[in-house]
PDB file of N, CA and C in Angstrom:
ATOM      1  N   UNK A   1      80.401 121.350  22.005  1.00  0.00           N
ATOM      2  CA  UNK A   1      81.380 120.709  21.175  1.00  0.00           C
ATOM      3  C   UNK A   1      81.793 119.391  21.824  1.00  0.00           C
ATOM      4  N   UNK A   2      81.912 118.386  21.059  1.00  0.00           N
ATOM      5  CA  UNK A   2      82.064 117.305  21.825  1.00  0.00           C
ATOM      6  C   UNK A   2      83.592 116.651  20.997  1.00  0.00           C
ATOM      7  N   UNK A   3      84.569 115.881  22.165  1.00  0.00           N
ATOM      8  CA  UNK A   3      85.615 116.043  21.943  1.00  0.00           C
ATOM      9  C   UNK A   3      85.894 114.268  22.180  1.00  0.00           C
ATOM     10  N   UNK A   4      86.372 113.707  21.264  1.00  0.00           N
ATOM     11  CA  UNK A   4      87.153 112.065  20.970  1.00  0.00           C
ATOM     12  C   UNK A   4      87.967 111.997  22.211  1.00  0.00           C
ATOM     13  N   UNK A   5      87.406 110.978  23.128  1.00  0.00           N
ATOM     14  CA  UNK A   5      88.138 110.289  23.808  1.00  0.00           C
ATOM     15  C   UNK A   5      89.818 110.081  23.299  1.00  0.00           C
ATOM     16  N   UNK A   6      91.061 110.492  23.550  1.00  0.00           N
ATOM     17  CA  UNK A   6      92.185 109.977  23.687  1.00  0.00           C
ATOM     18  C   UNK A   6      93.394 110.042  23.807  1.00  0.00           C
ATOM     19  N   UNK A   7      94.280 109.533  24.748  1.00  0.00           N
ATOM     20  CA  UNK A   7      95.003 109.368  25.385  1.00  0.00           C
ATOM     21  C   UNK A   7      96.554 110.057  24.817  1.00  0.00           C
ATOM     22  N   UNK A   8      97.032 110.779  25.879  1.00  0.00           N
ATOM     23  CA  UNK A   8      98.004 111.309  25.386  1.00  0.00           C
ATOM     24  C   UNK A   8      98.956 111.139  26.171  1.00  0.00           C
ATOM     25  N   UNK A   9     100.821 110.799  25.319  1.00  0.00           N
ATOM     26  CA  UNK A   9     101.614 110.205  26.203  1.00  0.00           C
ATOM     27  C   UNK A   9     101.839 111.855  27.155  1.00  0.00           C
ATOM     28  N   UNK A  10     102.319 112.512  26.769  1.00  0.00           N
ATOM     29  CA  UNK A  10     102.839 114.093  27.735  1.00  0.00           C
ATOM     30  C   UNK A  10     102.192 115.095  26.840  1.00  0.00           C
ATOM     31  N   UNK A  11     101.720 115.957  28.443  1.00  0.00           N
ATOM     32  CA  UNK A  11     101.164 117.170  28.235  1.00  0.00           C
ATOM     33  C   UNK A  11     101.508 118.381  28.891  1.00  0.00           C
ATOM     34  N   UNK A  12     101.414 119.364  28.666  1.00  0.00           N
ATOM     35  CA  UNK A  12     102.113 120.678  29.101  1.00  0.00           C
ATOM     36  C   UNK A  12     100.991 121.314  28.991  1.00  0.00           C
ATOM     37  N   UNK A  13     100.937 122.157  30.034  1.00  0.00           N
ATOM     38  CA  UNK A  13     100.015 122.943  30.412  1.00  0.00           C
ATOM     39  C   UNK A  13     100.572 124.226  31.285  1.00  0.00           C
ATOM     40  N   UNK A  14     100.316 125.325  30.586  1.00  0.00           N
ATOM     41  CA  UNK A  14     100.627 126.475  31.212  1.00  0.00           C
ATOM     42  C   UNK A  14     100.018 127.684  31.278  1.00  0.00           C
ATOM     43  N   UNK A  15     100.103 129.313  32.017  1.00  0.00           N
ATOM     44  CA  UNK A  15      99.324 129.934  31.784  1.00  0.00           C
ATOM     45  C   UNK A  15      99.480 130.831  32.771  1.00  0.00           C
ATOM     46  N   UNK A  16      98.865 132.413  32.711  1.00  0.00           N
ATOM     47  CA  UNK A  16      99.242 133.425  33.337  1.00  0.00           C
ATOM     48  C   UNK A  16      97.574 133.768  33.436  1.00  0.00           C
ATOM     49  N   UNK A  17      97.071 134.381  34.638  1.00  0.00           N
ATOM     50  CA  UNK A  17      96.095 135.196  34.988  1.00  0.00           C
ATOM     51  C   UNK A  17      96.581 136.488  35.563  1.00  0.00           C
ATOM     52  N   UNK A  18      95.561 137.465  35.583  1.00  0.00           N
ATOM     53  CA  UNK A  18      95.746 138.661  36.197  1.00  0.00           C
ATOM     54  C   UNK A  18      94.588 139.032  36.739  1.00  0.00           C
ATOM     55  N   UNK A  19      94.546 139.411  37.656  1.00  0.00           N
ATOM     56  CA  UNK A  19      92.788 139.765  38.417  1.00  0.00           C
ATOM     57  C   UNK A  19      93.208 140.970  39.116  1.00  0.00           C
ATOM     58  N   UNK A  20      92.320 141.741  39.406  1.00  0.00           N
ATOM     59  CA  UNK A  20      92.178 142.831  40.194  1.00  0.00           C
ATOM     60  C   UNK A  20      90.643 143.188  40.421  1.00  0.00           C
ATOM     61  N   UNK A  21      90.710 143.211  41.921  1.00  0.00           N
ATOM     62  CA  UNK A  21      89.159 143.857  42.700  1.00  0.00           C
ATOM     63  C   UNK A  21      89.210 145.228  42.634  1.00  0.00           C
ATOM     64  N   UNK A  22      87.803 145.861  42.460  1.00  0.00           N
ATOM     65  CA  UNK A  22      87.879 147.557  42.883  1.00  0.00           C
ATOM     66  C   UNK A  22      86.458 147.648  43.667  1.00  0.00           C
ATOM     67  N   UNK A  23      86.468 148.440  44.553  1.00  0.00           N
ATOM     68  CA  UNK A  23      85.538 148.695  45.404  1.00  0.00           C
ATOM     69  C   UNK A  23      84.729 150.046  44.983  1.00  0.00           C
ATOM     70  N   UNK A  24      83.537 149.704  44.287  1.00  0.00           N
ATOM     71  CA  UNK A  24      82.734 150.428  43.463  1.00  0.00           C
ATOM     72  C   UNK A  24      82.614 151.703  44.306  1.00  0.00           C
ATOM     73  N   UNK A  25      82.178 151.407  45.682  1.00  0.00           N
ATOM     74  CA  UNK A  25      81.587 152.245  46.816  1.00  0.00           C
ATOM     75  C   UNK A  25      82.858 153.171  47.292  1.00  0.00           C
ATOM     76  N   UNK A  26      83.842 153.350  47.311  1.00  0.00           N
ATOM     77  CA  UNK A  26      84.630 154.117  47.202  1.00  0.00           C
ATOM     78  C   UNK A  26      84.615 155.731  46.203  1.00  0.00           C
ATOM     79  N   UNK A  27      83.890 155.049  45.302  1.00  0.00           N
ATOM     80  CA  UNK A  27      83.957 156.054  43.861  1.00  0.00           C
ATOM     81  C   UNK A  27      82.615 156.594  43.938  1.00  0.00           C
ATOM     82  N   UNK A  28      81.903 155.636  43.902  1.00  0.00           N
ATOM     83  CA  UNK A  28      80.544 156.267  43.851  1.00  0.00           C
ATOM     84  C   UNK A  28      79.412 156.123  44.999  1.00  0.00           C
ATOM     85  N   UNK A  29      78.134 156.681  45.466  1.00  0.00           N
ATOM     86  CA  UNK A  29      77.154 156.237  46.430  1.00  0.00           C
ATOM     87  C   UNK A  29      76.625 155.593  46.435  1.00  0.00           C
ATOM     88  N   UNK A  30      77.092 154.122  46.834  1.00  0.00           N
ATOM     89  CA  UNK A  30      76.334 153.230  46.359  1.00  0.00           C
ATOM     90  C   UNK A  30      76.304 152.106  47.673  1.00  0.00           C
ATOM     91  N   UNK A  31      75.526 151.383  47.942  1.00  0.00           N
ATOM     92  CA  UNK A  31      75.535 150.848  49.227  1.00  0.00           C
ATOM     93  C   UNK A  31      77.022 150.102  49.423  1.00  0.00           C
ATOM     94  N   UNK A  32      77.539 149.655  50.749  1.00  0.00           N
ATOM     95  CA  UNK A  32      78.952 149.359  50.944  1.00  0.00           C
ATOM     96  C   UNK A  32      78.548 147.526  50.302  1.00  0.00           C
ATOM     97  N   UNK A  33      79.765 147.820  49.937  1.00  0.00           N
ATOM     98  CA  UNK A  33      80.311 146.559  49.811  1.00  0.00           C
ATOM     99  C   UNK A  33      79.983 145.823  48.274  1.00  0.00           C
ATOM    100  N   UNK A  34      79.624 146.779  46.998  1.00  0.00           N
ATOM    101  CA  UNK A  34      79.790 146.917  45.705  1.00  0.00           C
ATOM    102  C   UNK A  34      81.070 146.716  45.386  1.00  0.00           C
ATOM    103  N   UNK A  35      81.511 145.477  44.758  1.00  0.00           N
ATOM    104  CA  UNK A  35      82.482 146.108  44.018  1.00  0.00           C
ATOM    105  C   UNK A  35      82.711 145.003  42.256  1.00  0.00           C
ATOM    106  N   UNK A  36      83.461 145.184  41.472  1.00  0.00           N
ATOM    107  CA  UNK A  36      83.781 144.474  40.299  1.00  0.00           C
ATOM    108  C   UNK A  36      85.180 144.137  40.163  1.00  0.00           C
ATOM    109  N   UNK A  37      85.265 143.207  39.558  1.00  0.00           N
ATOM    110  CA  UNK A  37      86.410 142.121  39.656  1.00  0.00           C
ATOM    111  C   UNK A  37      86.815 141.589  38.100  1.00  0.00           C
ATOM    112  N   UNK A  38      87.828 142.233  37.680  1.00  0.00           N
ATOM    113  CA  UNK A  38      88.325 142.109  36.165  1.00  0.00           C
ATOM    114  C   UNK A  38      89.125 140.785  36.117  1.00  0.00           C
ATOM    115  N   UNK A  39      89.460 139.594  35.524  1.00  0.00           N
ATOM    116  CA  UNK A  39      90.596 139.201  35.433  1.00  0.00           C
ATOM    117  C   UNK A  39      90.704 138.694  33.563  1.00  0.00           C
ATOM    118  N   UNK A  40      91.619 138.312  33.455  1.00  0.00           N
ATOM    119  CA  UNK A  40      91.814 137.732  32.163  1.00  0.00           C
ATOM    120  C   UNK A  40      93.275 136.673  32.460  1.00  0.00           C
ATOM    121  N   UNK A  41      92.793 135.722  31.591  1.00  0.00           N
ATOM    122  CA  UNK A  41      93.882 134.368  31.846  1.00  0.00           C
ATOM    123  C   UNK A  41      94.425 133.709  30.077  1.00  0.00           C
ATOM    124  N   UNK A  42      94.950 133.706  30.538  1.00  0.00           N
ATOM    125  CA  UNK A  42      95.756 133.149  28.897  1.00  0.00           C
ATOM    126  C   UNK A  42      96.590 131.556  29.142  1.00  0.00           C
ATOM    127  N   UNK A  43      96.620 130.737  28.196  1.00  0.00           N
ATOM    128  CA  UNK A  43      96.567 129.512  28.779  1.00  0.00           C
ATOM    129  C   UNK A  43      97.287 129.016  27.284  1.00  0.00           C
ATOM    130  N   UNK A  44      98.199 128.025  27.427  1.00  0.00           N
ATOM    131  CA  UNK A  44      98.546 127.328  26.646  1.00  0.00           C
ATOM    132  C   UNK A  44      99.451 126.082  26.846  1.00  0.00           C
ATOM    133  N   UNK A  45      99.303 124.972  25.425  1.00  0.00           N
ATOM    134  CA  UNK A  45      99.578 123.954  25.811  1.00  0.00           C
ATOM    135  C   UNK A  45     100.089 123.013  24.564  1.00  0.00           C
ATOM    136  N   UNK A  46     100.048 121.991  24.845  1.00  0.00           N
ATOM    137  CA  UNK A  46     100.946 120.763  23.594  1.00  0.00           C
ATOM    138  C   UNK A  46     101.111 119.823  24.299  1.00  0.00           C
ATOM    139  N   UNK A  47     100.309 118.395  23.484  1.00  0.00           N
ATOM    140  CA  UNK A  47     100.411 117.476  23.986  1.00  0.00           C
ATOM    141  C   UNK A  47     101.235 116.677  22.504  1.00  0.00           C
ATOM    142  N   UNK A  48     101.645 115.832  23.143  1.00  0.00           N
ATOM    143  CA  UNK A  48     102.469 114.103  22.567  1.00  0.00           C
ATOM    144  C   UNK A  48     101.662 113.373  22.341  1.00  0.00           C
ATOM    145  N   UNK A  49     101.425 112.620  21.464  1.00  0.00           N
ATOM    146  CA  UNK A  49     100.924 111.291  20.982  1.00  0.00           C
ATOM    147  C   UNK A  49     101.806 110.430  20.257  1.00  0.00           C
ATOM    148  N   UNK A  50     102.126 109.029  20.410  1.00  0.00           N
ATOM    149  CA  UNK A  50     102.488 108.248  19.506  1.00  0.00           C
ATOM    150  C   UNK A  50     101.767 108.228  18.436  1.00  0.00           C
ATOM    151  N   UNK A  51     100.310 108.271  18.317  1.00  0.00           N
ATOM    152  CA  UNK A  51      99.840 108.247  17.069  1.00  0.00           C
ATOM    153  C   UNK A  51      99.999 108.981  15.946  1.00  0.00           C
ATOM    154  N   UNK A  52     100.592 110.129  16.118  1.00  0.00           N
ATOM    155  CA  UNK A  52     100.841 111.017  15.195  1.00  0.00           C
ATOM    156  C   UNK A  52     102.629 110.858  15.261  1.00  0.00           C
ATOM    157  N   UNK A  53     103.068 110.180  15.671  1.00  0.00           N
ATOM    158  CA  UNK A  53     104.594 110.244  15.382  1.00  0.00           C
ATOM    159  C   UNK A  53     105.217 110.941  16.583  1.00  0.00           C
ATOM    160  N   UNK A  54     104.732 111.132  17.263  1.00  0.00           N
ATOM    161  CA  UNK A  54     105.301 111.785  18.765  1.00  0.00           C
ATOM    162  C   UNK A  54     105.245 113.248  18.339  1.00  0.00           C
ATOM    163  N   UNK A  55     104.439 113.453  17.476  1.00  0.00           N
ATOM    164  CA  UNK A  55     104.666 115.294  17.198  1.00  0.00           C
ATOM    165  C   UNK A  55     103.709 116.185  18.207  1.00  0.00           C
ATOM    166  N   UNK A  56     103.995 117.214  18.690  1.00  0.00           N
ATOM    167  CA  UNK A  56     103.690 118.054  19.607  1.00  0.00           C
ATOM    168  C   UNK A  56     102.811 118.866  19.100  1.00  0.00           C
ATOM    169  N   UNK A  57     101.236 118.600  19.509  1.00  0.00           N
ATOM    170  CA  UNK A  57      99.972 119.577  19.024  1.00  0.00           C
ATOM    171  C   UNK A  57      99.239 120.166  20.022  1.00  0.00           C
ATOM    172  N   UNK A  58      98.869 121.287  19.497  1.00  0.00           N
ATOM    173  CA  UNK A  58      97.764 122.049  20.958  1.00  0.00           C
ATOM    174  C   UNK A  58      96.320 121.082  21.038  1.00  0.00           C
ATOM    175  N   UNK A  59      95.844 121.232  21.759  1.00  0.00           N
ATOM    176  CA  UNK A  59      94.986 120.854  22.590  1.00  0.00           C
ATOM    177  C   UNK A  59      93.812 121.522  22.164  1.00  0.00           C
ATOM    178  N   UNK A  60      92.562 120.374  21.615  1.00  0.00           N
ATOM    179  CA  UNK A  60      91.363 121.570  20.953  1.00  0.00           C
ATOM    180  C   UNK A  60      90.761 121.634  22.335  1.00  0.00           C
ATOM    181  N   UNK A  61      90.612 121.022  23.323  1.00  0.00           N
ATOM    182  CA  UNK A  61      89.646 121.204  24.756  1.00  0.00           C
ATOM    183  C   UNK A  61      90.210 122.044  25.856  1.00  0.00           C
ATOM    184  N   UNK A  62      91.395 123.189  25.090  1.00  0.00           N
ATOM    185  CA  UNK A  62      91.837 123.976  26.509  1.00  0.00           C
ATOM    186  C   UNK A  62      91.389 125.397  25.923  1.00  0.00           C
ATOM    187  N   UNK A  63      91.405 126.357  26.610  1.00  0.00           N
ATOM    188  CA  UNK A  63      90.503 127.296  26.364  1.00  0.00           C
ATOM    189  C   UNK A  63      91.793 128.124  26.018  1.00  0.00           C
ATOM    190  N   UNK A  64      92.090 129.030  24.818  1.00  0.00           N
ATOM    191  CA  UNK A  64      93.501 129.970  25.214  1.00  0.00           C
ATOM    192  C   UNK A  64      93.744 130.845  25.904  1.00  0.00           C
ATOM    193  N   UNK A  65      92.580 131.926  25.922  1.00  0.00           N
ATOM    194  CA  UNK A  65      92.578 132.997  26.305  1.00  0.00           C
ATOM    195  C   UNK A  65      90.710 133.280  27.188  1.00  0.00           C
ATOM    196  N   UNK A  66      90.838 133.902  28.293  1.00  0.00           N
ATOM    197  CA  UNK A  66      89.118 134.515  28.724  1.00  0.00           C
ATOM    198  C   UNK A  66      89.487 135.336  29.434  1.00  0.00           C
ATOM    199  N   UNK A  67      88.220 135.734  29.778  1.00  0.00           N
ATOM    200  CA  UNK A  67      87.797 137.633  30.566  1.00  0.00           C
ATOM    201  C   UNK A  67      86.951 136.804  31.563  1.00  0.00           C
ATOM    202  N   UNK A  68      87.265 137.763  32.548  1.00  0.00           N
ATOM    203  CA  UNK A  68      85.796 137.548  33.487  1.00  0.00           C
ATOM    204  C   UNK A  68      85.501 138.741  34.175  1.00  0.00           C
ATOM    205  N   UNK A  69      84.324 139.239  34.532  1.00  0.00           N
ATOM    206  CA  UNK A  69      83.728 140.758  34.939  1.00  0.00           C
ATOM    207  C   UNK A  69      83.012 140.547  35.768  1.00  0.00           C
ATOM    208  N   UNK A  70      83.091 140.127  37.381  1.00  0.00           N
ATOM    209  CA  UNK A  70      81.744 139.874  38.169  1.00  0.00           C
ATOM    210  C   UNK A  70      82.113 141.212  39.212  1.00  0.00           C
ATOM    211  N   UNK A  71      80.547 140.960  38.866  1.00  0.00           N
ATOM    212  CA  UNK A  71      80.074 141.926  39.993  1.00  0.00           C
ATOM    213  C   UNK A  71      79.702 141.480  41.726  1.00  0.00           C
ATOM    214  N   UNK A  72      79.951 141.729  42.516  1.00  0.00           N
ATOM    215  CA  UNK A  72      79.574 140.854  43.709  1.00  0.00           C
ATOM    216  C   UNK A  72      78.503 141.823  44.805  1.00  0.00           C
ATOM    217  N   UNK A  73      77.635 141.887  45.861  1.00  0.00           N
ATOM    218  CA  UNK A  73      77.602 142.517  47.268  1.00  0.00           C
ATOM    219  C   UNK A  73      77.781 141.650  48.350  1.00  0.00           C
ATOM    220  N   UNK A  74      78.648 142.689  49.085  1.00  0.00           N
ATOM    221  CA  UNK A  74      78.673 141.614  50.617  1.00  0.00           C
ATOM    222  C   UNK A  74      77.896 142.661  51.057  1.00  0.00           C
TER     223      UNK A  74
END
């Protein structure tokens, strides 16, 4: 998606994550140092422009909400 260059007088940007690690190898037999990593982040925002009259709009290039699920070994 490609997004128009332009300039905004104020922007707000905010947002909450939550993550948590679990150590696979604990639970099950599996070589050490398995484990998966949940988080999810929620994100929101509103920017200003004079061009529109100074009215306060979200932002099409911020993401609102994602998941993430990695798996890692050390």
């Amino acid at each position: 998606m490609v997004y128009p260059a332009e300039n905004q007088d104020k922007v707000y940007i905010y947002g909450l994550e939550l993550s948590r690690k679990f150590n696979i190898s604990k639970w099950i037999e599996l070589p050490n140092g398995l484990s998966v990593r949940l988080a999810i982040g929620y994100n929101q925002d509103k920017s200003q422009t004079s061009y529109l009259a100074d009215k306060y709009l979200e932002m099409d290039s911020i993401t609102l909400m994602k998941w993430l699920l990695d798996y890692s070994m050390e």
